[in-house]
PDB file of N, CA and C in Angstrom:
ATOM      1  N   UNK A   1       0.825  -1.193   0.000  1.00  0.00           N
ATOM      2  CA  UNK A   1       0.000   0.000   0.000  1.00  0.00           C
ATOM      3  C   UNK A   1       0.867   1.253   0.000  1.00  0.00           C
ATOM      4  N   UNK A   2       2.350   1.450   1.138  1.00  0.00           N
ATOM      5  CA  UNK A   2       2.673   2.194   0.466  1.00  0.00           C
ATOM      6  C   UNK A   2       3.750   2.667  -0.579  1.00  0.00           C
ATOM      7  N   UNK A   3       3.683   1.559  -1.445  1.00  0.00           N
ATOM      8  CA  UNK A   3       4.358   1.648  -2.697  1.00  0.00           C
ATOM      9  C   UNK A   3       3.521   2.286  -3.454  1.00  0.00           C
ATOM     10  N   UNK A   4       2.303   2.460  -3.345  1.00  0.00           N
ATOM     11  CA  UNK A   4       1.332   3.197  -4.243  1.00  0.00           C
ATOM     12  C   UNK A   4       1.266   4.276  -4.365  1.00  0.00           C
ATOM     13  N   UNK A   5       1.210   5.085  -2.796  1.00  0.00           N
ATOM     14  CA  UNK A   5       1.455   5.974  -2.806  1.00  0.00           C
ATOM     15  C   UNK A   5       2.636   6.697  -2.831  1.00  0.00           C
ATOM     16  N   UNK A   6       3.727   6.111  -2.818  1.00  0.00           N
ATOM     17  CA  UNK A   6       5.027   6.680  -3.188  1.00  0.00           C
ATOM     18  C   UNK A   6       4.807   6.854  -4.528  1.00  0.00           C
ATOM     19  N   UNK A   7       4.561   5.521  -5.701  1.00  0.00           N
ATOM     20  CA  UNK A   7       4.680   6.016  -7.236  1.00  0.00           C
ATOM     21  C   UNK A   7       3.646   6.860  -7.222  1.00  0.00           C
ATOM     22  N   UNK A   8       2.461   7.499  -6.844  1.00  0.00           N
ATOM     23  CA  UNK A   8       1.660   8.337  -6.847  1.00  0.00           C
ATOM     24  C   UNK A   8       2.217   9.901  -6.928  1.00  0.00           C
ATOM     25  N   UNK A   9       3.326   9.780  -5.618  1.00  0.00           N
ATOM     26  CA  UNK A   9       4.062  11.540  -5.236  1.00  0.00           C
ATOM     27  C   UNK A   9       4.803  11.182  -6.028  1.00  0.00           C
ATOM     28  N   UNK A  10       5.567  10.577  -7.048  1.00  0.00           N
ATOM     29  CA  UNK A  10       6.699  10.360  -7.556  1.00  0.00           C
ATOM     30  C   UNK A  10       6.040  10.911  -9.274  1.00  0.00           C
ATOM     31  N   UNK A  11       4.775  10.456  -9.366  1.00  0.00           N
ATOM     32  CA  UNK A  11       4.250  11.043 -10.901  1.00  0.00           C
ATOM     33  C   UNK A  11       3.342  12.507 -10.612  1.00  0.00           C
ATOM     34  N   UNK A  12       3.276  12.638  -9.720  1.00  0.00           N
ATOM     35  CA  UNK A  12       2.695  14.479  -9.327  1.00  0.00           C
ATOM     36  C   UNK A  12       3.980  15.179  -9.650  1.00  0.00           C
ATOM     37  N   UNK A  13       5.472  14.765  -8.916  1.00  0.00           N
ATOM     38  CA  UNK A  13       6.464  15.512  -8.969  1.00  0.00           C
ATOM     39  C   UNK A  13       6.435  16.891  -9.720  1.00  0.00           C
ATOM     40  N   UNK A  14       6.037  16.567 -11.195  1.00  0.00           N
ATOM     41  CA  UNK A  14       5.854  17.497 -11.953  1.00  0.00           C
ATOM     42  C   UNK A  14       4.800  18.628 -12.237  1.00  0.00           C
ATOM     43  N   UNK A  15       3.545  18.142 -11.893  1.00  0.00           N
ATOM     44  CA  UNK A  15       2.638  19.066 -11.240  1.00  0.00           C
ATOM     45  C   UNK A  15       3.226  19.947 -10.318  1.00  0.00           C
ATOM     46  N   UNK A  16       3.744  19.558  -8.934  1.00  0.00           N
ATOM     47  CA  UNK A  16       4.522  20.376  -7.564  1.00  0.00           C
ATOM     48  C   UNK A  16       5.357  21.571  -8.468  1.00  0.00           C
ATOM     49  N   UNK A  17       5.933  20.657  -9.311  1.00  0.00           N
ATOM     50  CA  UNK A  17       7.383  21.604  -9.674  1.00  0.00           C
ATOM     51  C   UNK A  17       6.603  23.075 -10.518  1.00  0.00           C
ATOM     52  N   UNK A  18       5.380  22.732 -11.228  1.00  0.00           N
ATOM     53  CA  UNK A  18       4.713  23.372 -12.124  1.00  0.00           C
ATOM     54  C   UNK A  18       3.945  24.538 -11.064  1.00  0.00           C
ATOM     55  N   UNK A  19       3.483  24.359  -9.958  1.00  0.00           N
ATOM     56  CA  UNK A  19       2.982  25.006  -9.718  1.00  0.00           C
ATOM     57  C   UNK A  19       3.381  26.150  -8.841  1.00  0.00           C
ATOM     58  N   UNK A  20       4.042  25.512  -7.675  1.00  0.00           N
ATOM     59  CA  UNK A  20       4.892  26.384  -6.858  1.00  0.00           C
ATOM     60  C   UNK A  20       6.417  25.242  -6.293  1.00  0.00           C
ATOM     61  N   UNK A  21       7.571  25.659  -7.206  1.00  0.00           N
ATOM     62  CA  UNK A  21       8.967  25.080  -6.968  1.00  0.00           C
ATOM     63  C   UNK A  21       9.581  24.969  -5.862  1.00  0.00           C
ATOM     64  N   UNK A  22       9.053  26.149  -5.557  1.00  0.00           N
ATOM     65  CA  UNK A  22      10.131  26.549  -3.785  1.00  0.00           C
ATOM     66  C   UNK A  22       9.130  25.726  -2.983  1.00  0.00           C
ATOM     67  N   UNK A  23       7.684  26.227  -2.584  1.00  0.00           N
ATOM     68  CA  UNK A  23       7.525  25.431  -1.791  1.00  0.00           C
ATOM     69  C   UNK A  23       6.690  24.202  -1.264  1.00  0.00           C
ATOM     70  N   UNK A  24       7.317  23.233  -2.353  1.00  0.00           N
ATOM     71  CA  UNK A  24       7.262  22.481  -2.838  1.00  0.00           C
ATOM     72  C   UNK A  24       8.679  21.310  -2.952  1.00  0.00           C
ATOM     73  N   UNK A  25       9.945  22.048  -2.994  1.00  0.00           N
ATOM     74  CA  UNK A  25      11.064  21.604  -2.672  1.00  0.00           C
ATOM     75  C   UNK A  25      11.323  20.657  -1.611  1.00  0.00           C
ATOM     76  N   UNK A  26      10.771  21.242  -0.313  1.00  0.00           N
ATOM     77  CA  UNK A  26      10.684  19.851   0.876  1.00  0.00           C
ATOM     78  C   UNK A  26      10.245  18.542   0.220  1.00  0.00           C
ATOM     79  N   UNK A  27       8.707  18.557  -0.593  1.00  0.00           N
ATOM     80  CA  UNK A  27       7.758  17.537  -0.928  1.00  0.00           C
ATOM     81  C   UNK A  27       8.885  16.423  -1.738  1.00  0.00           C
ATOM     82  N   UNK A  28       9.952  17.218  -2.889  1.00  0.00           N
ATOM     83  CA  UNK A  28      10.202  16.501  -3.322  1.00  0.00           C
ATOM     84  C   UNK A  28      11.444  15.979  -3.309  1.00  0.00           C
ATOM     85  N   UNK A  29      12.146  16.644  -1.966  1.00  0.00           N
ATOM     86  CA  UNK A  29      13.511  16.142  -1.240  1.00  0.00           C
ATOM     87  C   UNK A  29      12.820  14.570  -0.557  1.00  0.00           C
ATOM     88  N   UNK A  30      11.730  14.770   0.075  1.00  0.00           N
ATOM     89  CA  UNK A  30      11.249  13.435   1.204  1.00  0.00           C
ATOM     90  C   UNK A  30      10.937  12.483   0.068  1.00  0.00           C
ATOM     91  N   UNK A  31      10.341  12.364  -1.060  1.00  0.00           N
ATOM     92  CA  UNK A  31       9.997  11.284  -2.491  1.00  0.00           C
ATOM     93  C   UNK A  31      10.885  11.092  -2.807  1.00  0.00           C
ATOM     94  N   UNK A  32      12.425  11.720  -3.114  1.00  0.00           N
ATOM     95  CA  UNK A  32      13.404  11.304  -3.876  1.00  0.00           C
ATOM     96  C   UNK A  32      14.619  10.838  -2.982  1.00  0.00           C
ATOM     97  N   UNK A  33      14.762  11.027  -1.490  1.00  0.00           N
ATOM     98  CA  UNK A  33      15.509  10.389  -0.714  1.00  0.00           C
ATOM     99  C   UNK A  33      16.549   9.274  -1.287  1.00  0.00           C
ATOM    100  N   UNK A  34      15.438   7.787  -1.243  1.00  0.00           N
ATOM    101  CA  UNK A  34      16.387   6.931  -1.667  1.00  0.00           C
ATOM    102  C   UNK A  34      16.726   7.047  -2.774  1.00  0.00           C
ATOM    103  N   UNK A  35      16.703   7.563  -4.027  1.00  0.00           N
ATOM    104  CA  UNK A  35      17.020   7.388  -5.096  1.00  0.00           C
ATOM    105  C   UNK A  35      18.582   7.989  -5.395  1.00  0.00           C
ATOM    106  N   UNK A  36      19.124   7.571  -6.234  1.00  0.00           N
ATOM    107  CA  UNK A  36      20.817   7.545  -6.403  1.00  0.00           C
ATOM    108  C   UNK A  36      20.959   8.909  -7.226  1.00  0.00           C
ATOM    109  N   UNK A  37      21.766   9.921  -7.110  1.00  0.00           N
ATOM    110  CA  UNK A  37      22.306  10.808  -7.593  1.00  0.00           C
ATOM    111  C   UNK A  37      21.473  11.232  -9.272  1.00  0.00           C
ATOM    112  N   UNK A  38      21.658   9.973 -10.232  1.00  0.00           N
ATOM    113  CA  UNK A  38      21.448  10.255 -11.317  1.00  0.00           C
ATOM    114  C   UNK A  38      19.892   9.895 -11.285  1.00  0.00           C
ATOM    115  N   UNK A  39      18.951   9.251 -11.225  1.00  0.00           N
ATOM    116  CA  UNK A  39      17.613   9.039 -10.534  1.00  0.00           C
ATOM    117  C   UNK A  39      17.033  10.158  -9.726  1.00  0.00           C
ATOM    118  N   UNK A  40      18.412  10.721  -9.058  1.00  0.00           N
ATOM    119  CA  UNK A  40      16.853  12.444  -8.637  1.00  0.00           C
ATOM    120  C   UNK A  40      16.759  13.463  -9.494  1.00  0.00           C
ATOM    121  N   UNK A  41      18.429  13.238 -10.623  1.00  0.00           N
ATOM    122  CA  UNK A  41      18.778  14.227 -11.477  1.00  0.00           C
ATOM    123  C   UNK A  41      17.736  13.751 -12.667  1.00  0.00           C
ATOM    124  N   UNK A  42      17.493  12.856 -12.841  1.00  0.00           N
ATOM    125  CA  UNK A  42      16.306  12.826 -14.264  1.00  0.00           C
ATOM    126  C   UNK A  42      14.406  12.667 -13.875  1.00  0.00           C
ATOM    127  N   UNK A  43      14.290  12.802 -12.491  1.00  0.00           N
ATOM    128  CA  UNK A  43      13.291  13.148 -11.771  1.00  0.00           C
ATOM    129  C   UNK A  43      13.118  14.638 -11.947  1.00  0.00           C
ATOM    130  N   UNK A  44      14.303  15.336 -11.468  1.00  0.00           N
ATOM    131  CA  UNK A  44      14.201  16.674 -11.551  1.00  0.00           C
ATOM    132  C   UNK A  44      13.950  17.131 -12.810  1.00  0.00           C
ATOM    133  N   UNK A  45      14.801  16.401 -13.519  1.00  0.00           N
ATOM    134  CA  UNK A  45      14.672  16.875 -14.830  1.00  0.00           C
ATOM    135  C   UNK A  45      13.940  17.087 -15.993  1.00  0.00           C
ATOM    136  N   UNK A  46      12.752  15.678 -15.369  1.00  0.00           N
ATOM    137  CA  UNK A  46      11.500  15.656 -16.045  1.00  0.00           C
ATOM    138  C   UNK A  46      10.564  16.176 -15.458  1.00  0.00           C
ATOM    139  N   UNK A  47      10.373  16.490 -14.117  1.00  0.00           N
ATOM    140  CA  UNK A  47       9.614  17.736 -13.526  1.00  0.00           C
ATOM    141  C   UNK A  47       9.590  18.985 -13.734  1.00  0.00           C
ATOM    142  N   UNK A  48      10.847  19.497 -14.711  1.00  0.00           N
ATOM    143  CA  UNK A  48      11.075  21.271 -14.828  1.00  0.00           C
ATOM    144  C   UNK A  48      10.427  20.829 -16.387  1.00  0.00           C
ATOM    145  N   UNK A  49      11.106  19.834 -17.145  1.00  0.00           N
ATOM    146  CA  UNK A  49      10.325  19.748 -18.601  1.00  0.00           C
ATOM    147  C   UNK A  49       8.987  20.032 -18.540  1.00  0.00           C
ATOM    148  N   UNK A  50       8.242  18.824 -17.949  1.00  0.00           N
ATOM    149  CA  UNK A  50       6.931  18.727 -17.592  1.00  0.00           C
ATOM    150  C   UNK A  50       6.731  20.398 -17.225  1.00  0.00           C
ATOM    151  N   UNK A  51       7.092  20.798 -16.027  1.00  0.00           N
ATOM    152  CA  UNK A  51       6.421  22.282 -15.804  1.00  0.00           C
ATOM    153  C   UNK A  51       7.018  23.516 -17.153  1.00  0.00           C
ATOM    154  N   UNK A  52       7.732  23.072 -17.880  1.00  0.00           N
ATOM    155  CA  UNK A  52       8.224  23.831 -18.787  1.00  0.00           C
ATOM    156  C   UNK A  52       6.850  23.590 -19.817  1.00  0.00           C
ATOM    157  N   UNK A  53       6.544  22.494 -20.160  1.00  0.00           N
ATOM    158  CA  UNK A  53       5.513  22.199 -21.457  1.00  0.00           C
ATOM    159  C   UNK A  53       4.281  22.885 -21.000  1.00  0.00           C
ATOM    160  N   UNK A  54       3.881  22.619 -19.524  1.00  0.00           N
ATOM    161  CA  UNK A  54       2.569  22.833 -19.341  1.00  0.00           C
ATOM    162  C   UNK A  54       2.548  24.572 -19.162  1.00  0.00           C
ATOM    163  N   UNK A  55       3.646  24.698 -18.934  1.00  0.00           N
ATOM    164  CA  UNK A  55       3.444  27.187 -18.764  1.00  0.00           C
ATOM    165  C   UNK A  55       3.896  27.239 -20.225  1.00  0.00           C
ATOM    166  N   UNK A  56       4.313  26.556 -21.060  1.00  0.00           N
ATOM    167  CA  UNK A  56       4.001  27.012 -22.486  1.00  0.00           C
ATOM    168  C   UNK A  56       2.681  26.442 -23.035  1.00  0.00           C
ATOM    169  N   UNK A  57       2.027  25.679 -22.627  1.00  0.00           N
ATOM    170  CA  UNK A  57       0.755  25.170 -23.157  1.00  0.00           C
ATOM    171  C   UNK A  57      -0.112  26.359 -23.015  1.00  0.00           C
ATOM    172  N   UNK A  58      -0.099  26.607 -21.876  1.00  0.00           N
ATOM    173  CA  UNK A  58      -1.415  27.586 -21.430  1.00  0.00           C
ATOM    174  C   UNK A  58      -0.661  28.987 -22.330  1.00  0.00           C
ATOM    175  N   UNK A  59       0.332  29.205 -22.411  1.00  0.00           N
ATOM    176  CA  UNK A  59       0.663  30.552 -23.110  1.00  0.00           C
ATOM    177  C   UNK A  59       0.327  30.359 -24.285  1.00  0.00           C
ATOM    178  N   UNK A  60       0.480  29.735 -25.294  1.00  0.00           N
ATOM    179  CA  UNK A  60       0.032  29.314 -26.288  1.00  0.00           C
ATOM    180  C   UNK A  60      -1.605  28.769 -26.290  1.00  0.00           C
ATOM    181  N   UNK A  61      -2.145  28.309 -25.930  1.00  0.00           N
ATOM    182  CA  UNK A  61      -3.552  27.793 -25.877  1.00  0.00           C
ATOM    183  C   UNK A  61      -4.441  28.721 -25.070  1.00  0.00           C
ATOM    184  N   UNK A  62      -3.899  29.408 -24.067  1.00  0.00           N
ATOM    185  CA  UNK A  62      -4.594  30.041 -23.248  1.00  0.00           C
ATOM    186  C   UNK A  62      -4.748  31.355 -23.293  1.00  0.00           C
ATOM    187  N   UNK A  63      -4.358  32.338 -24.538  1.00  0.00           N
ATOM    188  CA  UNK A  63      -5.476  33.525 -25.101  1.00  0.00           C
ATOM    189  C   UNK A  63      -5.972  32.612 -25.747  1.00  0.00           C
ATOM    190  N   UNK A  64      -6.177  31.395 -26.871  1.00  0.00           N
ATOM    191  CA  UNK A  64      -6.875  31.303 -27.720  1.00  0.00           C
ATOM    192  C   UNK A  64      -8.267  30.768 -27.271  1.00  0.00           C
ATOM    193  N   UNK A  65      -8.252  30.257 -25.956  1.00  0.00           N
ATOM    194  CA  UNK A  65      -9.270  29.394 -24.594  1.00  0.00           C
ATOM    195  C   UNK A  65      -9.802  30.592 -24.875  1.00  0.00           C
ATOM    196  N   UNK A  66      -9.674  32.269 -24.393  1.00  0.00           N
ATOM    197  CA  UNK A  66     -10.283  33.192 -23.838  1.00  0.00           C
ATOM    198  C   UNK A  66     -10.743  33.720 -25.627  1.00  0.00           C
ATOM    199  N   UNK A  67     -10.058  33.736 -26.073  1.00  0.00           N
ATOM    200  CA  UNK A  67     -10.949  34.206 -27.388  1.00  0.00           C
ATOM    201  C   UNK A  67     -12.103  33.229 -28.280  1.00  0.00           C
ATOM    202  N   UNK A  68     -12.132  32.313 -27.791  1.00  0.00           N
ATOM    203  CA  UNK A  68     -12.849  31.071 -28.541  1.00  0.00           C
ATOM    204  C   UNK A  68     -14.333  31.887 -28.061  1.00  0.00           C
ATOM    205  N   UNK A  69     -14.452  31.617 -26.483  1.00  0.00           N
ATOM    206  CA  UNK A  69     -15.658  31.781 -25.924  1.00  0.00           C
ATOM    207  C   UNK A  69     -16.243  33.355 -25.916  1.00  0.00           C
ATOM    208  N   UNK A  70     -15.201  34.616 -26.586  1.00  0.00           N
ATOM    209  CA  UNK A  70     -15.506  35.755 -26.189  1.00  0.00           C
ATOM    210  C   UNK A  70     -15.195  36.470 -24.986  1.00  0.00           C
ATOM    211  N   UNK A  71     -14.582  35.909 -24.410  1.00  0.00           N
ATOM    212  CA  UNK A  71     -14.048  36.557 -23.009  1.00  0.00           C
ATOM    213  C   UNK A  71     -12.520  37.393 -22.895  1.00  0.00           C
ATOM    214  N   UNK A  72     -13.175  38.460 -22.279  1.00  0.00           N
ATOM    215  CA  UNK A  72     -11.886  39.400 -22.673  1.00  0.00           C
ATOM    216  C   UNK A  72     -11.674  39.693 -20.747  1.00  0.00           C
ATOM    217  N   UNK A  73     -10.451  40.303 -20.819  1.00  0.00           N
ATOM    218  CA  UNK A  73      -9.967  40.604 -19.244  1.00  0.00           C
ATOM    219  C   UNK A  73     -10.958  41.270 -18.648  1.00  0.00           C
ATOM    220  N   UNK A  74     -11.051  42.443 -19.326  1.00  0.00           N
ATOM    221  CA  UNK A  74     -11.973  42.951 -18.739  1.00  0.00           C
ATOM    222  C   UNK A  74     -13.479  42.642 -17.805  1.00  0.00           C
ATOM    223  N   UNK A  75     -13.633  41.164 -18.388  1.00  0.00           N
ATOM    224  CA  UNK A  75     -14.748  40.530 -18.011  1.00  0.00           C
ATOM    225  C   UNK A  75     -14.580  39.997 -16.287  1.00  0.00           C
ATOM    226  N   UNK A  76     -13.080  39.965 -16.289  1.00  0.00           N
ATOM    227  CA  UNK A  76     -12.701  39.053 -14.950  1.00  0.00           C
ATOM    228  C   UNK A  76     -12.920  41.143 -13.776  1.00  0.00           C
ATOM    229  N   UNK A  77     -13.173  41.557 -14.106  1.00  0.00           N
ATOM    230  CA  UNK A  77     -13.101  42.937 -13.176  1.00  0.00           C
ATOM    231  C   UNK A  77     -14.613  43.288 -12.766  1.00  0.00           C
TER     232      UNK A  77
END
């Protein structure tokens, strides 16, 4: 049972990293513990990708989200 939830925090990693890095840093010092030098380095590494793809997704997709439906900034005031 908790092997499950370890691979569980271990595939969020990248969500955490995406959303807030710093504090979030503890979360993913305690998940990557045992893992060997090069294993936290390609953890890390696919967590900044991952948060790299998804803040270019929404920059790219996300005026075209707000213009599809008609919604302009102004609407959020």
């Amino acid at each position: 049972m908790g092997q499950i939830f370890r691979q569980l925090g271990l595939t969020s990693i990248p969500l955490f990293v995406a959303m807030d890095y710093v504090g979030n840093l503890p979360i993913l010092i305690a998940l990557t513990r045992d893992m060997t030098t090069s294993q936290r380095s390609g953890t890390v590494r696919s967590a900044m990708l991952t948060a790299f793809a998804l803040g270019l997704g929404f920059i790219i997709i996300g005026q075209a989200g707000f213009q599809f439906p008609d919604i302009e900034v102004a609407d959020f005031w």
